[in-house]
PDB file of N, CA and C in Angstrom:
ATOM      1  N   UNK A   1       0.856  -1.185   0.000  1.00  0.00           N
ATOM      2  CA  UNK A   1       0.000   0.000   0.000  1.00  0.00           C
ATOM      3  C   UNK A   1       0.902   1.250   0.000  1.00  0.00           C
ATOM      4  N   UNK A   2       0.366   2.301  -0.811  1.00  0.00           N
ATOM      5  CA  UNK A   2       1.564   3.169  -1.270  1.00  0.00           C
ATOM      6  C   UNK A   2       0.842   4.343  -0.259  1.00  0.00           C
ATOM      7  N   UNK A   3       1.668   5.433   0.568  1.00  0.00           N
ATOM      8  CA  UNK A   3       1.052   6.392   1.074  1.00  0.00           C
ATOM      9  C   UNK A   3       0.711   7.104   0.297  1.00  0.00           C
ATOM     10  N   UNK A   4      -0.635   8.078   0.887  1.00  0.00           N
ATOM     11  CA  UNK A   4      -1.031   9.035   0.237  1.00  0.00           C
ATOM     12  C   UNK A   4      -0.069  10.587   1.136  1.00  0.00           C
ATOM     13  N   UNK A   5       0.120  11.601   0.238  1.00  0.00           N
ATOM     14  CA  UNK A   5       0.918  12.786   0.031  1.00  0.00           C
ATOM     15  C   UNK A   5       0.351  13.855  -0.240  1.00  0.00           C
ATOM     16  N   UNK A   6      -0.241  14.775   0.241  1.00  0.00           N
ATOM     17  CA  UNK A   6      -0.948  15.518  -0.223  1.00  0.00           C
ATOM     18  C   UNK A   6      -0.429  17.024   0.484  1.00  0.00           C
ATOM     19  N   UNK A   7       0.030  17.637  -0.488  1.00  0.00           N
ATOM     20  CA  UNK A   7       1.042  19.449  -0.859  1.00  0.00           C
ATOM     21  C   UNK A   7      -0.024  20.459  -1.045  1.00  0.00           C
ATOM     22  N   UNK A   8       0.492  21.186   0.573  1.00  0.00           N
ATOM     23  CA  UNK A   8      -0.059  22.639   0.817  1.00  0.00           C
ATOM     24  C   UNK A   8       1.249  23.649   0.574  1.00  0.00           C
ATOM     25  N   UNK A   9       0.886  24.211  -0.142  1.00  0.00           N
ATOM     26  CA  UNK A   9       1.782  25.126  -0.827  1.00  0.00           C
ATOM     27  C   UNK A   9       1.327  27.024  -0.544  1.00  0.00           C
ATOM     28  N   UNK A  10       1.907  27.466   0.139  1.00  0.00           N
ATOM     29  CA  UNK A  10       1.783  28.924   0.532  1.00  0.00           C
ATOM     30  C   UNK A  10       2.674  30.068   0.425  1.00  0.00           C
ATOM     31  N   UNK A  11       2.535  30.841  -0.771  1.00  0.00           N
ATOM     32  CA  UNK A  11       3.357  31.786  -1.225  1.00  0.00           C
ATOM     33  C   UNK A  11       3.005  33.566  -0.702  1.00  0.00           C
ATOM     34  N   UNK A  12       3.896  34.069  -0.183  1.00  0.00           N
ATOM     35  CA  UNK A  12       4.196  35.215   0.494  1.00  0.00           C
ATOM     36  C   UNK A  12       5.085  36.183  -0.670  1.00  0.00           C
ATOM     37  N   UNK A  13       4.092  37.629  -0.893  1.00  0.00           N
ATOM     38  CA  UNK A  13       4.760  38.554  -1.504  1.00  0.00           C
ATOM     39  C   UNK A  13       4.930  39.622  -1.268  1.00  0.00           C
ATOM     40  N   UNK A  14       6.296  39.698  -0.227  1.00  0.00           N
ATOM     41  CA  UNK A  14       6.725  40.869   0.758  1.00  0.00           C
ATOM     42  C   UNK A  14       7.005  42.127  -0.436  1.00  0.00           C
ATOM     43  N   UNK A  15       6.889  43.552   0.405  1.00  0.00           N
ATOM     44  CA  UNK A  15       7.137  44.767  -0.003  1.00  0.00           C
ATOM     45  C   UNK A  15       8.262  45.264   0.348  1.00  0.00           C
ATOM     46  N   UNK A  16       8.308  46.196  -0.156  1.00  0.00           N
ATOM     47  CA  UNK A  16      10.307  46.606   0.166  1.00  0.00           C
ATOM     48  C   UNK A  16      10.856  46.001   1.571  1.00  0.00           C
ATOM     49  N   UNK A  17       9.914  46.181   2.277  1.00  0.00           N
ATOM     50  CA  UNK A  17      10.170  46.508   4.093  1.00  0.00           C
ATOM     51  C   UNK A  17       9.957  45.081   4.706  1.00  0.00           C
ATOM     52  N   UNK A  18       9.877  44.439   3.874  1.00  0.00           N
ATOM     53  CA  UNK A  18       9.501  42.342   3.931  1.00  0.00           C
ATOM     54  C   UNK A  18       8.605  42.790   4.979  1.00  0.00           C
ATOM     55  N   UNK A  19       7.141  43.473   4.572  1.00  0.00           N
ATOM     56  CA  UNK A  19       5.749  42.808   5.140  1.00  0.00           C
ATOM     57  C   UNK A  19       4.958  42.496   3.976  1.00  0.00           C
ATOM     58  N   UNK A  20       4.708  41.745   4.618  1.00  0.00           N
ATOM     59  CA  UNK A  20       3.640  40.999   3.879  1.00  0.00           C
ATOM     60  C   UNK A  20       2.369  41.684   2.536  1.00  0.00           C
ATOM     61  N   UNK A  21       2.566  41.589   0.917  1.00  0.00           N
ATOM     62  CA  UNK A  21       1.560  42.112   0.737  1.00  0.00           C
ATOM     63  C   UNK A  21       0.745  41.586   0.060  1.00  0.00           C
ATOM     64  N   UNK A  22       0.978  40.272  -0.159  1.00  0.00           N
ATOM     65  CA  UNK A  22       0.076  39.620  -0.731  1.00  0.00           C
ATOM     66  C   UNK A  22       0.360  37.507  -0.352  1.00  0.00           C
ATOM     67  N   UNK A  23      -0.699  37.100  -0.488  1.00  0.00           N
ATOM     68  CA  UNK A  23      -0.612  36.292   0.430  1.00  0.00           C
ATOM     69  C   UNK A  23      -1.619  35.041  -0.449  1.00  0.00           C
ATOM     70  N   UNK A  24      -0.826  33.910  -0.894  1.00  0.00           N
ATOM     71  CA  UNK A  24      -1.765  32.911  -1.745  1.00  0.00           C
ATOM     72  C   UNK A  24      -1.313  31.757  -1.463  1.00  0.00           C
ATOM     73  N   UNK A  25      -2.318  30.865  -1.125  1.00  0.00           N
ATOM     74  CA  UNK A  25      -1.886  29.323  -1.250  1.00  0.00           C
ATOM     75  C   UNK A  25      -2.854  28.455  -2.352  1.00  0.00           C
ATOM     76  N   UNK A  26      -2.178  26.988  -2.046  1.00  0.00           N
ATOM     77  CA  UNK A  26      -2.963  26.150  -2.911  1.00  0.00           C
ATOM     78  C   UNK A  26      -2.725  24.809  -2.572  1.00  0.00           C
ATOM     79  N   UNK A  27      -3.552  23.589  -2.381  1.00  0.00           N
ATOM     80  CA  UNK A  27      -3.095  22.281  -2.057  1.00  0.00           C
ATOM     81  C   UNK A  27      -3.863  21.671  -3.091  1.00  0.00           C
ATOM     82  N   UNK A  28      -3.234  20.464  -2.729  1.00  0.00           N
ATOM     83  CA  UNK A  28      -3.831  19.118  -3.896  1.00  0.00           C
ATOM     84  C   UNK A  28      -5.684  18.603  -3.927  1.00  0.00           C
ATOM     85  N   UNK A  29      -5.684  19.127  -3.242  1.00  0.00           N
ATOM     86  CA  UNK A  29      -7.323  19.295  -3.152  1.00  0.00           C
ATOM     87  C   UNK A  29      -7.827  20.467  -2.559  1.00  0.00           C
ATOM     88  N   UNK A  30      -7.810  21.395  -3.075  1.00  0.00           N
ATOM     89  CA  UNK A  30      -8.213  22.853  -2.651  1.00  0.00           C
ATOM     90  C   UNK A  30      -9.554  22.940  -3.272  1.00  0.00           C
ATOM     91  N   UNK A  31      -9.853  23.258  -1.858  1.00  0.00           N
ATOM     92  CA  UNK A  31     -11.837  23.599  -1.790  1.00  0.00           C
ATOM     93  C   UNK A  31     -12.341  24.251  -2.960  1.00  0.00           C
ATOM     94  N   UNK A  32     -11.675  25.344  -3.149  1.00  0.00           N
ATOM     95  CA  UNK A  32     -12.275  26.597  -3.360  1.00  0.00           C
ATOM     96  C   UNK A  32     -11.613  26.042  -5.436  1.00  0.00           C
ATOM     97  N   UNK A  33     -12.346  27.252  -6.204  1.00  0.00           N
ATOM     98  CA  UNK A  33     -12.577  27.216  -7.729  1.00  0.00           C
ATOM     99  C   UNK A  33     -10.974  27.929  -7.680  1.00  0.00           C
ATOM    100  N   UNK A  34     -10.681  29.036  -7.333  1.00  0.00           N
ATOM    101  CA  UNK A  34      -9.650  29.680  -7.468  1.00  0.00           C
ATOM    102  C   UNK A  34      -8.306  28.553  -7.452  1.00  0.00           C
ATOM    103  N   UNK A  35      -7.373  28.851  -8.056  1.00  0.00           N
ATOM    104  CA  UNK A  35      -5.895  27.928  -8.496  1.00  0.00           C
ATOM    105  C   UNK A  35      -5.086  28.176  -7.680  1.00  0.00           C
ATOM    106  N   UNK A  36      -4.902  29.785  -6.742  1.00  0.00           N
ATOM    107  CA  UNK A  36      -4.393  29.987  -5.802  1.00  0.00           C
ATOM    108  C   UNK A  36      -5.224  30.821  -5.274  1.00  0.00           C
ATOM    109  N   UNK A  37      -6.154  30.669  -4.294  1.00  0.00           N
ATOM    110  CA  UNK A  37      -6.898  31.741  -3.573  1.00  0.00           C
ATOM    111  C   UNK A  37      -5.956  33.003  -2.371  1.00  0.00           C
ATOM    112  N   UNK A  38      -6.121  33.861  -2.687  1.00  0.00           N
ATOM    113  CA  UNK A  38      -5.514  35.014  -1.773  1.00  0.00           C
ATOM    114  C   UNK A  38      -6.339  35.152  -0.519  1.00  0.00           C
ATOM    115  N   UNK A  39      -5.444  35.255   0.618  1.00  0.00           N
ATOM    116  CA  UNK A  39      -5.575  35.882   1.589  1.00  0.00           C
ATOM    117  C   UNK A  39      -5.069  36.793   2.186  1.00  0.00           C
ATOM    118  N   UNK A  40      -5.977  37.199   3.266  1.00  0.00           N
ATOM    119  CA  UNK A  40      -5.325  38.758   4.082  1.00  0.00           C
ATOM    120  C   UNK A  40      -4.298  38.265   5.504  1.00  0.00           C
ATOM    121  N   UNK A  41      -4.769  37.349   5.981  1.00  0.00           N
ATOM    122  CA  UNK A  41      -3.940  37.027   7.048  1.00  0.00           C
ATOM    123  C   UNK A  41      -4.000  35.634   7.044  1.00  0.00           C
ATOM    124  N   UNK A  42      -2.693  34.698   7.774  1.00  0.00           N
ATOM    125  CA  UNK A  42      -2.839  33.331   7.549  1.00  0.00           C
ATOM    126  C   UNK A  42      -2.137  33.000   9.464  1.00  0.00           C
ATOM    127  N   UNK A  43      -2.283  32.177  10.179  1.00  0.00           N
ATOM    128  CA  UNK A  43      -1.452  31.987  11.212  1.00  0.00           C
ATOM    129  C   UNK A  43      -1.173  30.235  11.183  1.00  0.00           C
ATOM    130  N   UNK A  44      -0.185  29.808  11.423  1.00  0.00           N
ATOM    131  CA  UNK A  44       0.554  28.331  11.119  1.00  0.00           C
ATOM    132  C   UNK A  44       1.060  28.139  12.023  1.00  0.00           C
ATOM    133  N   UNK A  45       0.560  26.950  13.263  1.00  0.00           N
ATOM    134  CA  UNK A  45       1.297  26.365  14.045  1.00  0.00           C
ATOM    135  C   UNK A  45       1.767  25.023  13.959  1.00  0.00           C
ATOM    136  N   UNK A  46       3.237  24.901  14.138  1.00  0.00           N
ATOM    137  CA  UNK A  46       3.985  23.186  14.177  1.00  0.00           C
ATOM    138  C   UNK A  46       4.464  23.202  15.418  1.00  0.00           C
ATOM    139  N   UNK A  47       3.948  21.588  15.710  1.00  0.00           N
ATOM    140  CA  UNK A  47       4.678  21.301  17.150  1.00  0.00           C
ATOM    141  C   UNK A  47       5.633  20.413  16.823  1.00  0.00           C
ATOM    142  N   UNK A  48       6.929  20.721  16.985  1.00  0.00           N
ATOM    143  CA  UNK A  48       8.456  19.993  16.896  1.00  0.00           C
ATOM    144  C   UNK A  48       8.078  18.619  17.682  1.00  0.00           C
ATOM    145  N   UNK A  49       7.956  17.419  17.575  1.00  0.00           N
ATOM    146  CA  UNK A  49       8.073  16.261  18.377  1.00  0.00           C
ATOM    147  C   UNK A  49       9.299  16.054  18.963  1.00  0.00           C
ATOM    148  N   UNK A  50      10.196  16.868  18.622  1.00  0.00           N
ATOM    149  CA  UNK A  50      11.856  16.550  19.306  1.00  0.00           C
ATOM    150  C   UNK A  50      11.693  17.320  20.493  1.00  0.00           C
ATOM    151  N   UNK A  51      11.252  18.303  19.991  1.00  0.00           N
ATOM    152  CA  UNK A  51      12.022  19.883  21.287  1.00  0.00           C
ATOM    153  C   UNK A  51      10.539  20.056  22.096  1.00  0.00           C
ATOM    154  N   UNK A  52       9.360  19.441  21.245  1.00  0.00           N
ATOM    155  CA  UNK A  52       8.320  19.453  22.124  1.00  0.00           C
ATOM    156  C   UNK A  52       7.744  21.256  22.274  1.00  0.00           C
ATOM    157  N   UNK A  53       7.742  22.092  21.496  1.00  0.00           N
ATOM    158  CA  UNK A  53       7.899  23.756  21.107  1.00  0.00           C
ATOM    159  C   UNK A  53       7.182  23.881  20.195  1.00  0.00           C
ATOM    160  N   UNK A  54       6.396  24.886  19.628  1.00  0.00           N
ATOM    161  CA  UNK A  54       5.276  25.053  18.815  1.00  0.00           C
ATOM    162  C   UNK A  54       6.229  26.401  17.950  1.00  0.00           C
ATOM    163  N   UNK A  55       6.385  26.144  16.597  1.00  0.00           N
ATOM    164  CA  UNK A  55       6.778  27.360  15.848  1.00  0.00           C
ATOM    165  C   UNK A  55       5.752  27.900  15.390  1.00  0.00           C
ATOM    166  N   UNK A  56       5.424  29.075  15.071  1.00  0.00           N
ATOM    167  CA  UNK A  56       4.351  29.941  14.837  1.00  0.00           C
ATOM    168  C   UNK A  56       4.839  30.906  13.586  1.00  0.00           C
ATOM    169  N   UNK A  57       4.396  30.839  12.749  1.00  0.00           N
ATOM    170  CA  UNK A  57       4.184  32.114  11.630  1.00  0.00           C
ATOM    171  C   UNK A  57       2.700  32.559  11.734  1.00  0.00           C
ATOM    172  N   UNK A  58       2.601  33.515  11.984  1.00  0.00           N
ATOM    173  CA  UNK A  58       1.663  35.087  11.784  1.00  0.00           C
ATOM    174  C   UNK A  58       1.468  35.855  11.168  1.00  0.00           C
ATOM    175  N   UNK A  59       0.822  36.256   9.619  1.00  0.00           N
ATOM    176  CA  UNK A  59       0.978  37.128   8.903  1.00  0.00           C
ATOM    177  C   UNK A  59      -0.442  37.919   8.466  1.00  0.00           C
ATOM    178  N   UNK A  60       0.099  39.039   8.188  1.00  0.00           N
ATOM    179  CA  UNK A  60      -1.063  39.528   7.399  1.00  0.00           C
ATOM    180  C   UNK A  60      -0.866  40.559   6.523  1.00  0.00           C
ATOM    181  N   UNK A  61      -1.323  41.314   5.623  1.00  0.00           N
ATOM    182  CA  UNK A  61      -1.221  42.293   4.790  1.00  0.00           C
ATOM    183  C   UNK A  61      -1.859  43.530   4.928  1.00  0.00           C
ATOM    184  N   UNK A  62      -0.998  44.238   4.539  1.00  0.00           N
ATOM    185  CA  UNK A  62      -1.537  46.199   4.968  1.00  0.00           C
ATOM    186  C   UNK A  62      -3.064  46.020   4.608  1.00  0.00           C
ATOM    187  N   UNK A  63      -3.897  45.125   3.549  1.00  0.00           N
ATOM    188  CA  UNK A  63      -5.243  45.469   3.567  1.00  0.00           C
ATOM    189  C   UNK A  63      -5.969  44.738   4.739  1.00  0.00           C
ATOM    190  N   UNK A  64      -5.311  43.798   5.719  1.00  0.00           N
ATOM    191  CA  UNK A  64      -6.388  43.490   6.545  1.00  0.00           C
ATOM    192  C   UNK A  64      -6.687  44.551   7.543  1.00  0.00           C
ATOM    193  N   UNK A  65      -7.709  45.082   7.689  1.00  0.00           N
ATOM    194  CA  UNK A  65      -8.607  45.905   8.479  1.00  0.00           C
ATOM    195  C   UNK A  65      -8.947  45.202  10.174  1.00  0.00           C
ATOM    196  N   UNK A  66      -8.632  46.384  11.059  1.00  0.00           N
ATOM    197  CA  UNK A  66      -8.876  45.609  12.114  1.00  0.00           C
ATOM    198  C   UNK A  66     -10.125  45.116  12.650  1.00  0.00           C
ATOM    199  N   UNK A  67     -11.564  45.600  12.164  1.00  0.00           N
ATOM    200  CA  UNK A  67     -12.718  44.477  11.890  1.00  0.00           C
ATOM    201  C   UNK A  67     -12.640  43.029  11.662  1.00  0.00           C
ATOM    202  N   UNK A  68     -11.776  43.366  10.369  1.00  0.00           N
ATOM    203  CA  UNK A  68     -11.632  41.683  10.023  1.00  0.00           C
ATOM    204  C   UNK A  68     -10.380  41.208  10.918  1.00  0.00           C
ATOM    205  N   UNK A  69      -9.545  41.871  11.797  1.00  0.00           N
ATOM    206  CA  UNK A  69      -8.257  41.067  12.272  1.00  0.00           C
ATOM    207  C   UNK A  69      -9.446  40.046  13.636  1.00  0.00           C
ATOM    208  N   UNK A  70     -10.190  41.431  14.043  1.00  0.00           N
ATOM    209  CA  UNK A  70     -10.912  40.759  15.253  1.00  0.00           C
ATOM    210  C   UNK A  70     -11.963  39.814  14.569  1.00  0.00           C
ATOM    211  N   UNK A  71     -12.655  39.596  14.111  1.00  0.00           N
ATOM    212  CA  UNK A  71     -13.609  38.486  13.153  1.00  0.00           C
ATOM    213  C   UNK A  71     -12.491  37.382  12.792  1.00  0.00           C
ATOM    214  N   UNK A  72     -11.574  37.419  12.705  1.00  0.00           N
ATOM    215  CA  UNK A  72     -11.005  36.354  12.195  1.00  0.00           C
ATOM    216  C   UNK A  72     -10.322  35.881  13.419  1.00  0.00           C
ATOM    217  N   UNK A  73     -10.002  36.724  14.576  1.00  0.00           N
ATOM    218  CA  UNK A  73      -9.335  35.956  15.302  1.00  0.00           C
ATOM    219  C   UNK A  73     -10.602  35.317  16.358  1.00  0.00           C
ATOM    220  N   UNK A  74     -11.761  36.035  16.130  1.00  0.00           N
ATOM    221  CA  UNK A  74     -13.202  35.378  16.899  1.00  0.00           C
ATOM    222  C   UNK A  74     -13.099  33.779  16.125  1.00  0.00           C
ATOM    223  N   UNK A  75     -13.269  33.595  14.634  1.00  0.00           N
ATOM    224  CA  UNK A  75     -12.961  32.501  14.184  1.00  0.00           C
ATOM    225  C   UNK A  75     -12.420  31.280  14.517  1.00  0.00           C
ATOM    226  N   UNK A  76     -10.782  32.027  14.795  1.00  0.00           N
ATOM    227  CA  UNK A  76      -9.870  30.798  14.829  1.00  0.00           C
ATOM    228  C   UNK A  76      -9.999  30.365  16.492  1.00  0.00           C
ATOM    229  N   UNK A  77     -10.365  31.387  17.182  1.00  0.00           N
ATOM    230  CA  UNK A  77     -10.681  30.745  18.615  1.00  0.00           C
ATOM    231  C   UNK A  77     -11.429  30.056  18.671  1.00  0.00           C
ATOM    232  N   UNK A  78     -12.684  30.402  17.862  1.00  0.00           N
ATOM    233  CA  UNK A  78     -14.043  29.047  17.831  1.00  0.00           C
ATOM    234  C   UNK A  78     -13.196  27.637  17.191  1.00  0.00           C
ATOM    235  N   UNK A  79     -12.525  27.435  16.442  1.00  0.00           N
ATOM    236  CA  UNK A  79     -12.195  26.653  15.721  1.00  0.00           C
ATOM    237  C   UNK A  79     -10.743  25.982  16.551  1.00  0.00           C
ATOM    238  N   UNK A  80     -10.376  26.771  17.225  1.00  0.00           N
ATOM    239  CA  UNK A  80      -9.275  26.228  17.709  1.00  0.00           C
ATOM    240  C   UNK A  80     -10.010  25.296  19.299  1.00  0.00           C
ATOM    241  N   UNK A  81     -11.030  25.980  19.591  1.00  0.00           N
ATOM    242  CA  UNK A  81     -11.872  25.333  20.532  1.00  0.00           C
ATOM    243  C   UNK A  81     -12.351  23.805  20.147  1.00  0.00           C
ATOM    244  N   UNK A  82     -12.970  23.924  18.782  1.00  0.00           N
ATOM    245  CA  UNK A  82     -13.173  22.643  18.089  1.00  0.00           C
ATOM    246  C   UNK A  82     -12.370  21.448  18.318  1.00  0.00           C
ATOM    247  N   UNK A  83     -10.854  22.566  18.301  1.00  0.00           N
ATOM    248  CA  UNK A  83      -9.619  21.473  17.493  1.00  0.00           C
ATOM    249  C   UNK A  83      -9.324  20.599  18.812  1.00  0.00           C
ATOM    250  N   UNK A  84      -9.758  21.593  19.561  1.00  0.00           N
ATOM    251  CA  UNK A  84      -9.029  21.046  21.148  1.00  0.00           C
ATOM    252  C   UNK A  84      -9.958  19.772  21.707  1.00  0.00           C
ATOM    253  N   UNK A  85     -11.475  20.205  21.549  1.00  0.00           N
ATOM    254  CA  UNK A  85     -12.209  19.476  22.131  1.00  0.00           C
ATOM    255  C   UNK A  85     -12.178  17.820  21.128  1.00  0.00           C
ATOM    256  N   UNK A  86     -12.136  18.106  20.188  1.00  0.00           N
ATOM    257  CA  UNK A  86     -11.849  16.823  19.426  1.00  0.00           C
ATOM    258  C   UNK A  86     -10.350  15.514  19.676  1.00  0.00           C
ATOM    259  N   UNK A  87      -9.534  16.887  20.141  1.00  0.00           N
ATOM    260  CA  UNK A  87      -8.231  16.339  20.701  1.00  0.00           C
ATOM    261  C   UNK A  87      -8.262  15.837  21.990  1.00  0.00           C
ATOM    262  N   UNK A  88      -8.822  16.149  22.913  1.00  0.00           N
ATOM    263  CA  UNK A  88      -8.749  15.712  23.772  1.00  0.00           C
ATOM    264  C   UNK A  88      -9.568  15.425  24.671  1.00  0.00           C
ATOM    265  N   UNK A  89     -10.832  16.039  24.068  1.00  0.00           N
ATOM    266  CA  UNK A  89     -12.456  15.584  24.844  1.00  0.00           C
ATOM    267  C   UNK A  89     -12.298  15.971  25.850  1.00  0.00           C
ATOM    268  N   UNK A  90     -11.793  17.333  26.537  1.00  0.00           N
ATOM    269  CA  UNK A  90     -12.315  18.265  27.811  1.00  0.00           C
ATOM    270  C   UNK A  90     -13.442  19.121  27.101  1.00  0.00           C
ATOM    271  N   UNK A  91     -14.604  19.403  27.443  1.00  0.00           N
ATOM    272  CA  UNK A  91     -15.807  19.615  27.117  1.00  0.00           C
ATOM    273  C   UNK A  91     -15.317  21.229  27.978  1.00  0.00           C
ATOM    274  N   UNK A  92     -14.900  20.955  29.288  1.00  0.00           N
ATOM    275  CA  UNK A  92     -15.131  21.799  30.156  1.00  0.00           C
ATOM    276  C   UNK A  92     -13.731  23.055  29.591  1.00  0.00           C
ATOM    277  N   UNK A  93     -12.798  22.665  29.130  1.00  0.00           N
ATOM    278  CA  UNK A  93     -11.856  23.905  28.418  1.00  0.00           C
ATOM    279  C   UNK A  93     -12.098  24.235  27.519  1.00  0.00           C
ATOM    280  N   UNK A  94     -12.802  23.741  26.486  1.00  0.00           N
ATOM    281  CA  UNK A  94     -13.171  23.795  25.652  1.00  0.00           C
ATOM    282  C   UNK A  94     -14.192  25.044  25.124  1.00  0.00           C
ATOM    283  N   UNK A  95     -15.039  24.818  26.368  1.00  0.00           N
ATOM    284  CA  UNK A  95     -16.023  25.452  26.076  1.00  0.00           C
ATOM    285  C   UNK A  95     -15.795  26.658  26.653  1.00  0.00           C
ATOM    286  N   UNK A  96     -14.495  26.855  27.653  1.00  0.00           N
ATOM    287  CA  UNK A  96     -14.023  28.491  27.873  1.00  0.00           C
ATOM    288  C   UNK A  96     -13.518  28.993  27.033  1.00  0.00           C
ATOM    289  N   UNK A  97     -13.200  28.013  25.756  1.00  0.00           N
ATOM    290  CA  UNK A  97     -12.612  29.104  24.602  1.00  0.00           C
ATOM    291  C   UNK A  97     -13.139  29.116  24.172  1.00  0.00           C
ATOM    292  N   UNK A  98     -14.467  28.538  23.944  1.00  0.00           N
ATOM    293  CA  UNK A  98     -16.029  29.689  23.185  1.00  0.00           C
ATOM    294  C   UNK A  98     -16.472  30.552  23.790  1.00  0.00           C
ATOM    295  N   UNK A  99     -16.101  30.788  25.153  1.00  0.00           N
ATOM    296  CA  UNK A  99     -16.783  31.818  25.454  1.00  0.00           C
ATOM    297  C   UNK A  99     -15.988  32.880  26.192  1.00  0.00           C
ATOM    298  N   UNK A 100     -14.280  32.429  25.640  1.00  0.00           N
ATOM    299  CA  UNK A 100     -13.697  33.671  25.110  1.00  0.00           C
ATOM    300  C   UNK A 100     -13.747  34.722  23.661  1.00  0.00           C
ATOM    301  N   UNK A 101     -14.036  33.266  22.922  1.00  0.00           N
ATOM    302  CA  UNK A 101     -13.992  33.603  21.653  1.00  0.00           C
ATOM    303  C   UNK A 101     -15.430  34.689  21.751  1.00  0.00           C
ATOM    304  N   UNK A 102     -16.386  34.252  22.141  1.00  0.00           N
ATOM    305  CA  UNK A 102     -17.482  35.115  22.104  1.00  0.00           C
ATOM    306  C   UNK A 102     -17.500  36.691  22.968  1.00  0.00           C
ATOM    307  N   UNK A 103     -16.761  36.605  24.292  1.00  0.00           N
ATOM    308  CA  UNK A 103     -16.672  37.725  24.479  1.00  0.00           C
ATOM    309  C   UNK A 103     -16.375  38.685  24.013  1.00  0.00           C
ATOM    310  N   UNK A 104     -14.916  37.997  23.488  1.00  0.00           N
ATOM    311  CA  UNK A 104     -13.832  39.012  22.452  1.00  0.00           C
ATOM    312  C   UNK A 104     -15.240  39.904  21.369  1.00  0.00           C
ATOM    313  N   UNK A 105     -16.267  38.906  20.556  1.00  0.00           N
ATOM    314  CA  UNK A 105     -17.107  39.338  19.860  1.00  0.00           C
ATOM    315  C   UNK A 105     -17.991  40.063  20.284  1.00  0.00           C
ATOM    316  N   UNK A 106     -18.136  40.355  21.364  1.00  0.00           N
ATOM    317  CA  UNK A 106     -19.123  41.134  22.151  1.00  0.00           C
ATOM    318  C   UNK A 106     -18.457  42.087  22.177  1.00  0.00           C
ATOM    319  N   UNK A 107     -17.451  42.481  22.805  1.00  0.00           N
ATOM    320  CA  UNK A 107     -16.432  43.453  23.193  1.00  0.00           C
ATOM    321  C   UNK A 107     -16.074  44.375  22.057  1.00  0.00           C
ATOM    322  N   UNK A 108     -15.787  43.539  20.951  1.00  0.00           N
ATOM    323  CA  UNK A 108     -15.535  44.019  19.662  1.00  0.00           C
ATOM    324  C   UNK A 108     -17.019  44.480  18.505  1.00  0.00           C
ATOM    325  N   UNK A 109     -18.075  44.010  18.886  1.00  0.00           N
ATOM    326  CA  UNK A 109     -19.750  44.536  18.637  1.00  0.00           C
ATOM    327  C   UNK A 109     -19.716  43.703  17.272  1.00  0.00           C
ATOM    328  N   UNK A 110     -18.810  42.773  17.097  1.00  0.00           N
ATOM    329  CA  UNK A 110     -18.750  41.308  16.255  1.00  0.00           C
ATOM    330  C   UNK A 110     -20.423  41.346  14.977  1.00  0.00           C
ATOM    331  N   UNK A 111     -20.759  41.131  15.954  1.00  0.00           N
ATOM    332  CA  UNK A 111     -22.091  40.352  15.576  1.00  0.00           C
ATOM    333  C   UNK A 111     -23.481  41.865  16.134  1.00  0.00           C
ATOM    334  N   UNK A 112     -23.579  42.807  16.034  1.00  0.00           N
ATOM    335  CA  UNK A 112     -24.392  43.355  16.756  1.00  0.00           C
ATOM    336  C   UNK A 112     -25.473  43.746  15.450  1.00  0.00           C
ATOM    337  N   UNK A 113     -26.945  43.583  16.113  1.00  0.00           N
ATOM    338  CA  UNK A 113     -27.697  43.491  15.429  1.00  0.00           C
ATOM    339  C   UNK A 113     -28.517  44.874  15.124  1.00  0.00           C
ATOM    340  N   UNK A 114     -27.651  45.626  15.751  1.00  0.00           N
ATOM    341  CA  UNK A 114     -29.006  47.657  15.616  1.00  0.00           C
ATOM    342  C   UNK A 114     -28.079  48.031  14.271  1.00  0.00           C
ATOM    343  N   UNK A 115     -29.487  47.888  13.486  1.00  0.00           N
ATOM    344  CA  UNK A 115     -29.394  48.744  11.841  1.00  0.00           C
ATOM    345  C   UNK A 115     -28.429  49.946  11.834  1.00  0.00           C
ATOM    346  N   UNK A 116     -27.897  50.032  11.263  1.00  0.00           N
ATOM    347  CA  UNK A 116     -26.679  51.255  10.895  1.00  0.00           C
ATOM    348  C   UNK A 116     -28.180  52.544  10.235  1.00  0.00           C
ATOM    349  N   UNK A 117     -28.138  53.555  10.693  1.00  0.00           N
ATOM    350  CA  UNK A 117     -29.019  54.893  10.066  1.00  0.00           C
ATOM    351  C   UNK A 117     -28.066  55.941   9.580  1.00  0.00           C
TER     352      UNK A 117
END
């Protein structure tokens, strides 16, 4: 039985000052219609099995807006809540990072429902 291999590929196109200004990936089965879909911000964590240490890349581009920095980081907390509870089936930590994630959205008026006039 031959393994399966499957290439996430993520290309970064820094500006004079190497920040970030444009931002595209693509894998071997990518969701989306686009060949390389662009994004505004991406964050990537690896945990080293040797050193037991999490490396982190963080990026984003002069167009992400801090609306969307906070919406997206409401996101990845819901989702990182997911990741956790699936990992390790504490229900009970789990569910404090939804309802960090949700404060943050409260705090930030995320989701608020009075019509703009």
């Amino acid at each position: 039985m031959s393994e399966l291999i499957n290439q996430i590929k993520i290309n970064v196109e820094l500006d004079q000052d190497k920040f970030p200004k444009k931002i595209t990936w693509s894998s071997d089965d990518n969701p989306t219609e686009a060949a390389e879909p662009e994004c505004k911000a991406m964050l990537l964590s690896l945990f080293d099995k040797d050193y037991k240490d999490t490396y982190r890349i963080d990026l984003w581009t002069k167009e992400m807006q801090v609306p969307e920095m906070d919406m997206f980081m409401f996101y990845t907390l819901k989702g990182l809540a997911d990741t956790y509870f699936k990992a390790t089936k504490n229900a009970e930590l789990a569910s404090a990072m939804r309802q960090l994630a949700d404060y943050m959205a409260e705090k930030n008026g995320l989701f608020d429902k009075t019509p703009e006039n």
